[in-house]
C-alpha atoms as a PDB file:
ATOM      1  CA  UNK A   1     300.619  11.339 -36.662  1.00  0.00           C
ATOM      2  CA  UNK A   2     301.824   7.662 -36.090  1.00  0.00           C
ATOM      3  CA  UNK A   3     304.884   7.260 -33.140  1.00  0.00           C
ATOM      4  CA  UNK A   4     306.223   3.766 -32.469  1.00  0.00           C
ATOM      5  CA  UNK A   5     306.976   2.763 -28.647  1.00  0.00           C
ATOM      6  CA  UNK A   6     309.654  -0.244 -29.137  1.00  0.00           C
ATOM      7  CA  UNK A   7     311.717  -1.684 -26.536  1.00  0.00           C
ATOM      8  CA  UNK A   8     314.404  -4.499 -26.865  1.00  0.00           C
ATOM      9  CA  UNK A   9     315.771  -7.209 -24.869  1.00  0.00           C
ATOM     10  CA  UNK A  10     319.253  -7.771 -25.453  1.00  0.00           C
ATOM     11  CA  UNK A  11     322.070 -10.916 -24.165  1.00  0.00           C
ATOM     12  CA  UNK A  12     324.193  -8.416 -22.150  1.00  0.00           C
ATOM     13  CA  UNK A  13     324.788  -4.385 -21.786  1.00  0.00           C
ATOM     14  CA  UNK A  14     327.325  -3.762 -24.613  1.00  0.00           C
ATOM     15  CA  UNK A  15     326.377  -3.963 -28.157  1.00  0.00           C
ATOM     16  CA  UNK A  16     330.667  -3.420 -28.966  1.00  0.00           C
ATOM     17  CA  UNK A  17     331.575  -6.255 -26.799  1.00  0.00           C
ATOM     18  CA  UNK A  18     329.093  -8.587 -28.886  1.00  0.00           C
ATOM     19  CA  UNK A  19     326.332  -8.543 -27.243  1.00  0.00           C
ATOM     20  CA  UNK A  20     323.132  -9.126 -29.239  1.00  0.00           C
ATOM     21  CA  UNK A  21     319.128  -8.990 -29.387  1.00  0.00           C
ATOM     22  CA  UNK A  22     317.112 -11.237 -28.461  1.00  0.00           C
ATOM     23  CA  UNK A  23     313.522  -9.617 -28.391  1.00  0.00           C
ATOM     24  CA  UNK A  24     311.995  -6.381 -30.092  1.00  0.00           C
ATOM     25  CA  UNK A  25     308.563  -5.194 -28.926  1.00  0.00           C
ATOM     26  CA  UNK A  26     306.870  -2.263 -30.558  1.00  0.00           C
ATOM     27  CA  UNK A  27     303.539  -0.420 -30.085  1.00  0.00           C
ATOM     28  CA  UNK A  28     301.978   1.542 -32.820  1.00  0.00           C
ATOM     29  CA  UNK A  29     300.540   4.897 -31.980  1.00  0.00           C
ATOM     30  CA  UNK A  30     298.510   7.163 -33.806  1.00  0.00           C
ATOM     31  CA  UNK A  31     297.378  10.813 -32.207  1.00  0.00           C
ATOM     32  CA  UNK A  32     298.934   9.290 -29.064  1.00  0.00           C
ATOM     33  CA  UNK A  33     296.369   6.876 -29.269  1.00  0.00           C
ATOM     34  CA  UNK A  34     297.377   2.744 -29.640  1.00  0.00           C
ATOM     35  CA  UNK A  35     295.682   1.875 -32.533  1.00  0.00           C
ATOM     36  CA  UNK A  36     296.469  -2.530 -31.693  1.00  0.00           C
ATOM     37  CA  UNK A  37     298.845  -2.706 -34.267  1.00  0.00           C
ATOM     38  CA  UNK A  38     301.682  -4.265 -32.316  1.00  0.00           C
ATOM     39  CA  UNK A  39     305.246  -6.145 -33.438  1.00  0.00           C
ATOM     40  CA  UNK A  40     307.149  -8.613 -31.337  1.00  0.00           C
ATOM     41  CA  UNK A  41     309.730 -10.877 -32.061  1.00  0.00           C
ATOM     42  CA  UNK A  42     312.134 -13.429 -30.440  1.00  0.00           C
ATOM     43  CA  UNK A  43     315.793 -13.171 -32.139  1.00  0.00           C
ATOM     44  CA  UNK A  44     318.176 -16.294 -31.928  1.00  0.00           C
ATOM     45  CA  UNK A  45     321.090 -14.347 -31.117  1.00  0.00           C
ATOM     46  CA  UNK A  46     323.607 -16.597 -32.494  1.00  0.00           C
ATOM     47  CA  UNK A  47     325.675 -16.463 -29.040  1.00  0.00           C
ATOM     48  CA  UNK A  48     325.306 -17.377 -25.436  1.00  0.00           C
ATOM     49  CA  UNK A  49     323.164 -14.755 -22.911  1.00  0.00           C
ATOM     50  CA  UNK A  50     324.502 -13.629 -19.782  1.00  0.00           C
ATOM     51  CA  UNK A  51     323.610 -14.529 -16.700  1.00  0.00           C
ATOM     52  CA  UNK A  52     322.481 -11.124 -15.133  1.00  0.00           C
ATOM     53  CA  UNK A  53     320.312 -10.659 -18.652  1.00  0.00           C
ATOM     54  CA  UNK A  54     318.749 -13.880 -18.286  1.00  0.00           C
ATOM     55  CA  UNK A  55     317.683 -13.426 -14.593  1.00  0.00           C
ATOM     56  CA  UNK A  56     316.162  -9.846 -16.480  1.00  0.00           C
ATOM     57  CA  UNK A  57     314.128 -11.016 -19.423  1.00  0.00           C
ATOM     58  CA  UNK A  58     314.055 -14.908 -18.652  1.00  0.00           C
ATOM     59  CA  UNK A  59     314.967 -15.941 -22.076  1.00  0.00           C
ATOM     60  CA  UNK A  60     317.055 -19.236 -21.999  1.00  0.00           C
ATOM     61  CA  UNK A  61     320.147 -20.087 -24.795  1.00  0.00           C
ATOM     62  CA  UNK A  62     317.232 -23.265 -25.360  1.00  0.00           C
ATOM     63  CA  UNK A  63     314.394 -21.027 -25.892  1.00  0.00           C
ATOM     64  CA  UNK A  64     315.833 -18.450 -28.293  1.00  0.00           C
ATOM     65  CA  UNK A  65     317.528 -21.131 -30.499  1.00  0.00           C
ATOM     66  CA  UNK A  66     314.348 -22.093 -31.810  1.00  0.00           C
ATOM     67  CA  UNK A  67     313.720 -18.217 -33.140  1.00  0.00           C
ATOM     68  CA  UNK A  68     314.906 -17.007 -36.010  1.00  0.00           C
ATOM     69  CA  UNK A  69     318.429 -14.384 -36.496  1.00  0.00           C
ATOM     70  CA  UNK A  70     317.761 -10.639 -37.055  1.00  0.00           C
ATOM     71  CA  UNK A  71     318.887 -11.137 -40.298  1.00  0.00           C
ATOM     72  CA  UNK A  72     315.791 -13.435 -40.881  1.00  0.00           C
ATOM     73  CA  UNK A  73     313.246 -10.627 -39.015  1.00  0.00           C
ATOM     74  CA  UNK A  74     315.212  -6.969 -40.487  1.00  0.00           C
ATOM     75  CA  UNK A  75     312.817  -6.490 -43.224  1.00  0.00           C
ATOM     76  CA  UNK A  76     309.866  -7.061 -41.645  1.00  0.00           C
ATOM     77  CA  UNK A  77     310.778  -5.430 -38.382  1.00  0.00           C
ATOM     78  CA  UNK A  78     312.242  -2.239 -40.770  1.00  0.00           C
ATOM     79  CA  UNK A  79     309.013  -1.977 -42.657  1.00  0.00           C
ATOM     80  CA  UNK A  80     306.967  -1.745 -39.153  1.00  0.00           C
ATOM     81  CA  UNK A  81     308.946   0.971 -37.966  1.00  0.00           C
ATOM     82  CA  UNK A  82     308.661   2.626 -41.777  1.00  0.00           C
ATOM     83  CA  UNK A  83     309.539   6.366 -41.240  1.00  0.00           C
ATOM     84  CA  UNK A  84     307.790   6.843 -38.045  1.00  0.00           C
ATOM     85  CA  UNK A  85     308.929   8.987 -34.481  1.00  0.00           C
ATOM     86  CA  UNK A  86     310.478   6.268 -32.590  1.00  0.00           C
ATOM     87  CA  UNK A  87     309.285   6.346 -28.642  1.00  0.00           C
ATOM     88  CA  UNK A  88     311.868   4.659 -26.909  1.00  0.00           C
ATOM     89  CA  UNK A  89     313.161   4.984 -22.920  1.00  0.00           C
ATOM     90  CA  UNK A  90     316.684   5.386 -22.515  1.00  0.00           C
ATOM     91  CA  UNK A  91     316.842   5.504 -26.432  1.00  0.00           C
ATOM     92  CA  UNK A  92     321.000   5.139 -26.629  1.00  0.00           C
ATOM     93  CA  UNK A  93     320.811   1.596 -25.376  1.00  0.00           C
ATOM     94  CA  UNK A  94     318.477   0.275 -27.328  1.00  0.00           C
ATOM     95  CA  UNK A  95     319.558   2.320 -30.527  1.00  0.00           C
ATOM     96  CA  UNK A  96     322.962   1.279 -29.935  1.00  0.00           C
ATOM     97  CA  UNK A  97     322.015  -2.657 -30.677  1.00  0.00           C
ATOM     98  CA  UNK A  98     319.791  -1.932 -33.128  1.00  0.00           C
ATOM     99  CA  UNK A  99     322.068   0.043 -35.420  1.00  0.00           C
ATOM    100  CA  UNK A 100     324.506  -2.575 -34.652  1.00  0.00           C
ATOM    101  CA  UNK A 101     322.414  -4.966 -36.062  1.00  0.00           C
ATOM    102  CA  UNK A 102     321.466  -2.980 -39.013  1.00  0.00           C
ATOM    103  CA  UNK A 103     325.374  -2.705 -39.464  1.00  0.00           C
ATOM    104  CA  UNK A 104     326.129  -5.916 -39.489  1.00  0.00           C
ATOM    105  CA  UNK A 105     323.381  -6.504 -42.355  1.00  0.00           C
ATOM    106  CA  UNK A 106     324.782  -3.006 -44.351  1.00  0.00           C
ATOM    107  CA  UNK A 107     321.638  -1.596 -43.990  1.00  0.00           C
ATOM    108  CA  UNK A 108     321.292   2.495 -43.116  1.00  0.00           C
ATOM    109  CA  UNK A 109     321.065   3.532 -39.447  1.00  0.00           C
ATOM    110  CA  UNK A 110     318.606   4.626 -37.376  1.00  0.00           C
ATOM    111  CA  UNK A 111     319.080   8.348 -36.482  1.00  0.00           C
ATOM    112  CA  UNK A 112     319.048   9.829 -33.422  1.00  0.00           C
ATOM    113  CA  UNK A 113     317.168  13.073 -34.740  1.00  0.00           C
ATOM    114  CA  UNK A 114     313.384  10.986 -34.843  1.00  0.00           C
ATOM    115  CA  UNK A 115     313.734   9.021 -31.749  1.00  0.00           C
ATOM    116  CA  UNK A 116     312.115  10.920 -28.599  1.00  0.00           C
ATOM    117  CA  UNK A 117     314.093   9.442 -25.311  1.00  0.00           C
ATOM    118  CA  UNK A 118     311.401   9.548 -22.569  1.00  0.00           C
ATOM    119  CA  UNK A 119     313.698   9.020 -20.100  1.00  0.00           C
ATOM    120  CA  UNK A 120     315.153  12.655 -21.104  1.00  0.00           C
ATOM    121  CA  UNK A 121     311.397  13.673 -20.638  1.00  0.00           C
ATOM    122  CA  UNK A 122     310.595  11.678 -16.969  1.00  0.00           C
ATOM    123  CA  UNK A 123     314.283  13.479 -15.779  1.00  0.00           C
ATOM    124  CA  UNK A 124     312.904  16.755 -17.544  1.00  0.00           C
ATOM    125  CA  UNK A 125     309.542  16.888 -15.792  1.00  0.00           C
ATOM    126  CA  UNK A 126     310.686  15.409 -12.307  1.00  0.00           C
ATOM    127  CA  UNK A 127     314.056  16.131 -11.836  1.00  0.00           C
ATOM    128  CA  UNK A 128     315.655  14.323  -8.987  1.00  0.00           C
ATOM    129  CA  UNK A 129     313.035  11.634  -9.292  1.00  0.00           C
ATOM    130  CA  UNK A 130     313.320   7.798 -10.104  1.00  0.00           C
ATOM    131  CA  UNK A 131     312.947   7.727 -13.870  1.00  0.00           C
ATOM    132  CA  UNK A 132     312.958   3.961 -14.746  1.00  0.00           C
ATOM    133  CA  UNK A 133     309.578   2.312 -16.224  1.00  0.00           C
ATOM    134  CA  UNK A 134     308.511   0.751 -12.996  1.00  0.00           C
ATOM    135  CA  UNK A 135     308.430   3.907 -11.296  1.00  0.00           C
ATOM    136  CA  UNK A 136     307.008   6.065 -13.685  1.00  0.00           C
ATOM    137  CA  UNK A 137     303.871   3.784 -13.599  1.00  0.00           C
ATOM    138  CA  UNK A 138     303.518   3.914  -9.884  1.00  0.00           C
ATOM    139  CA  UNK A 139     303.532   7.882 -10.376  1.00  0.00           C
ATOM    140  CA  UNK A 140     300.758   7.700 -12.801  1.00  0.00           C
ATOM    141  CA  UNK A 141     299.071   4.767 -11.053  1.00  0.00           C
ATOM    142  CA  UNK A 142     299.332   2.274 -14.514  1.00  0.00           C
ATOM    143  CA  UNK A 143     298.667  -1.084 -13.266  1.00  0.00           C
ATOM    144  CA  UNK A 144     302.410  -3.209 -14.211  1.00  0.00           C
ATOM    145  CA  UNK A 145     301.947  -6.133 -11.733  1.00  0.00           C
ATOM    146  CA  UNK A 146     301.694  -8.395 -14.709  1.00  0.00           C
ATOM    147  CA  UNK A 147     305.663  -7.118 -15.402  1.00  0.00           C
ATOM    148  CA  UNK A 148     307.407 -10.004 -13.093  1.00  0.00           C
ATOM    149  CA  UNK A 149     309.999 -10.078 -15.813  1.00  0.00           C
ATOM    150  CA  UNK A 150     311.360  -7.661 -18.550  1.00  0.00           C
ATOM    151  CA  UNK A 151     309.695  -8.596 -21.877  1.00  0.00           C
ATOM    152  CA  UNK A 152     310.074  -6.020 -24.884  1.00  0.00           C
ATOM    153  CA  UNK A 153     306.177  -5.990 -25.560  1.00  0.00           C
ATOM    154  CA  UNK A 154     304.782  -5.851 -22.433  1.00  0.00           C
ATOM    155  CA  UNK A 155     307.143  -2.552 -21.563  1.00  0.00           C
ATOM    156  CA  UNK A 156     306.671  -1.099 -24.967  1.00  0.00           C
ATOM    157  CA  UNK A 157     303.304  -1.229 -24.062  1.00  0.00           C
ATOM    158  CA  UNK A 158     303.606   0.278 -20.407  1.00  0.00           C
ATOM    159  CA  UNK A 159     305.382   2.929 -21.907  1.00  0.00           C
ATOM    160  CA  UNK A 160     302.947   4.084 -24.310  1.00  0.00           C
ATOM    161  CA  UNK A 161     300.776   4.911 -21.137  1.00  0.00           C
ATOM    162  CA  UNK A 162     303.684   6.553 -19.357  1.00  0.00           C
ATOM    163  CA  UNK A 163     304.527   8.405 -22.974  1.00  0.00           C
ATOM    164  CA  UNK A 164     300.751   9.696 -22.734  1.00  0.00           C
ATOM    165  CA  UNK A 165     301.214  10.869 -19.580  1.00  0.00           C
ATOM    166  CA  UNK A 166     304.210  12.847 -19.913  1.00  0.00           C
ATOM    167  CA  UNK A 167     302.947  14.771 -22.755  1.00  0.00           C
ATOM    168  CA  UNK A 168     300.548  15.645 -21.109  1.00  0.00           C
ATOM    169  CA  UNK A 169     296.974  12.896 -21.179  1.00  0.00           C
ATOM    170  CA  UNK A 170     295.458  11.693 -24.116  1.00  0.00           C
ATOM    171  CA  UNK A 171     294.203  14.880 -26.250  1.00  0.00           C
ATOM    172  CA  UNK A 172     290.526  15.772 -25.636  1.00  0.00           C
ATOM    173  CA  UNK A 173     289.486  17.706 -28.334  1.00  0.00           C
ATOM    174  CA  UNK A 174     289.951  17.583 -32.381  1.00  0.00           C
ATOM    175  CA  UNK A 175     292.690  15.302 -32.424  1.00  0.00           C
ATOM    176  CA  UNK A 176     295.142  18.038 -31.644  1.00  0.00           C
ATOM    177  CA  UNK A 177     297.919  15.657 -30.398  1.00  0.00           C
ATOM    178  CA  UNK A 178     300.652  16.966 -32.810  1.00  0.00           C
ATOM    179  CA  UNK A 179     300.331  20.662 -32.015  1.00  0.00           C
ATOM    180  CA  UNK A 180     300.095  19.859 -28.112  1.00  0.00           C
ATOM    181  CA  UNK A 181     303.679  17.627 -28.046  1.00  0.00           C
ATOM    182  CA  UNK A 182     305.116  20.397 -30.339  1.00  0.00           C
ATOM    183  CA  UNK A 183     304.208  22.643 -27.291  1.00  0.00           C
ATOM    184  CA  UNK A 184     305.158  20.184 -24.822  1.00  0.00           C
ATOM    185  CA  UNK A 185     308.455  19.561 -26.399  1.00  0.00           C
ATOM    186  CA  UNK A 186     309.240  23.523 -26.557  1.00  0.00           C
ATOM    187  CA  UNK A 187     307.816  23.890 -22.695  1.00  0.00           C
ATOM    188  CA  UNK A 188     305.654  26.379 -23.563  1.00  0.00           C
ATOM    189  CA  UNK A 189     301.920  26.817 -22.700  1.00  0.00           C
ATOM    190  CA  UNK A 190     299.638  28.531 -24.648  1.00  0.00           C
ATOM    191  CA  UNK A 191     296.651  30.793 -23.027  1.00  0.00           C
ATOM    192  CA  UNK A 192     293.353  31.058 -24.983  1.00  0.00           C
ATOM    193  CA  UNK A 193     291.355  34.191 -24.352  1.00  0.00           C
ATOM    194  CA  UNK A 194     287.713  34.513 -24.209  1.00  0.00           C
ATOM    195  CA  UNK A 195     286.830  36.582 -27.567  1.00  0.00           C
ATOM    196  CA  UNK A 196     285.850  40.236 -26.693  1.00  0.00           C
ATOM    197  CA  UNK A 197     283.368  42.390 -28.188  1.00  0.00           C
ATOM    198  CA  UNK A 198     283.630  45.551 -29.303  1.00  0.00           C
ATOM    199  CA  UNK A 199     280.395  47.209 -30.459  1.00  0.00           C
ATOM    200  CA  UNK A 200     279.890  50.329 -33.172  1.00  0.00           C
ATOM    201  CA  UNK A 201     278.256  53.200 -32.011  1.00  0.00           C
ATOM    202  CA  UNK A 202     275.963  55.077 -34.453  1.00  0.00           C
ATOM    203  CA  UNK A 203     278.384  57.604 -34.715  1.00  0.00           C
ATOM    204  CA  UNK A 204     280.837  55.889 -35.468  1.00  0.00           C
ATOM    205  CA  UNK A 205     279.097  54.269 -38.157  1.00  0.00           C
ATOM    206  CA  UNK A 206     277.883  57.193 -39.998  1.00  0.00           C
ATOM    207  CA  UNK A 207     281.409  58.352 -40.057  1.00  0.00           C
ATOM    208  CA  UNK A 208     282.509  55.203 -41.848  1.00  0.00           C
ATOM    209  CA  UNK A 209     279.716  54.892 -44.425  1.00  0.00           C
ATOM    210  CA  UNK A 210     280.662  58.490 -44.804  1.00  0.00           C
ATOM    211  CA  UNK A 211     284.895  57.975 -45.648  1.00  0.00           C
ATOM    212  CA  UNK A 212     283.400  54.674 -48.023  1.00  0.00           C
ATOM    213  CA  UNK A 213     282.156  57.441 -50.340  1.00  0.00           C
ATOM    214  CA  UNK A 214     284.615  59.550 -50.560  1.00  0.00           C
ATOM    215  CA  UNK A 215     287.058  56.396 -52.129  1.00  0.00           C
ATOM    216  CA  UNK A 216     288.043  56.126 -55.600  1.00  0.00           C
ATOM    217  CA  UNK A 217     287.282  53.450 -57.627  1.00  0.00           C
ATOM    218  CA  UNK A 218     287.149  50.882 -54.731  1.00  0.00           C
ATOM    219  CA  UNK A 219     287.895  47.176 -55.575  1.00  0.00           C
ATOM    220  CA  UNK A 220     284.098  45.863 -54.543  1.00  0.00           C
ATOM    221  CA  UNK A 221     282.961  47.916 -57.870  1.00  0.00           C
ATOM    222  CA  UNK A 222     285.566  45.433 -60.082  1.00  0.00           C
ATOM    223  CA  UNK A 223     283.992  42.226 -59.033  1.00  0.00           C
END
């Protein structure tokens, strides 16, 4: 089963108001497992960048002027994604600019339906909690002092640990990640009992070679 963490670095907070990309980072997973197959990107995004973004990512007008337009990275980034499950925290943001670059290009939408939000999970599984990224690694002790700034790789990656942990750990046996987020995803837990025996008595056996006779033209005598 291959997911894909992504995150994105945008010029501002609204996608309708013009606001563009300016990084994509994506991590590929397969079995919950990161496999080193990573994408990232810079994105000239053909306009200025907000102040308050800037002091977030650190990306200057200077710097991303020298990277090429989405238009220039769409195939390439489209063809990493492919038709994977899309891991993404606080998926509406990010999908909004994404799909509003696709727009711009005519190309189809990315839907809703195979994106899994784990901020939906975090708020799911600790409700009243902080859910951001930073605090979701302090509760599952993942080492993010390297994050002094916002980059879209380095929190794609820091949220395929936090994804792991949500779900549940990496899987330790058979490679039984699908079936175990299916579970996790319905909230349901699934008990295994220890096999029971039940043993034939003598009696009990005579009786049933007994009623083996007395059947007609059995299907064992066909073969």
């Amino acid at each position: 089963m291959r997911e894909v963490i992504l995150d994105t670095e945008t010029t501002g907070l609204d996608p309708k108001t013009g606001h563009r990309l300016v990084e994509i980072g994506a991590v590929e997973l397969v079995n919950h497992t990161p496999t080193g197959a990573n994408y990232q990107t810079y994105i000239n995004p053909e306009r200025h960048v907000d102040a308050g973004a800037q002091e977030i990512h650190g990306l200057t007008n200077e710097f991303l002027k020298q990277h090429p337009t989405f238009a220039d990275i769409s195939v390439e980034f489209m063809k990493f994604l492919s038709d994977s499950t899309l891991v993404i925290h606080n998926a509406p943001f990010d999908l909004a600019f994404i799909n509003m670059e696709l727009s711009r290009l005519g190309m189809a939408s990315i839907c809703s339906e195979r994106v899994i939000d784990t901020l939906v999970l975090a708020r799911k599984k600790f409700p009243g909690a902080q859910a951001n990224l930073d605090a979701l690694c302090r509760r599952f002790a993942i080492e993010n002092r390297h994050r002094e700034l916002h980059g879209a790789l380095v929190d794609a990656a820091l949220l395929a640990d936090v994804y792991i942990e949500l779900i549940g750990g990496k899987e330790p046996t058979l490679g039984l990640s699908a079936k175990k987020a299916k579970m996790v995803a319905e909230n349901t837990t699934r008990v295994y009992q220890r096999p029971r025996s039940f043993p034939v008595s003598k009696e009990e056996l005579e009786l049933h070679r007994a009623f083996v006779k007395t059947l007609v033209d059995p299907i064992w005598n066909k073969t």
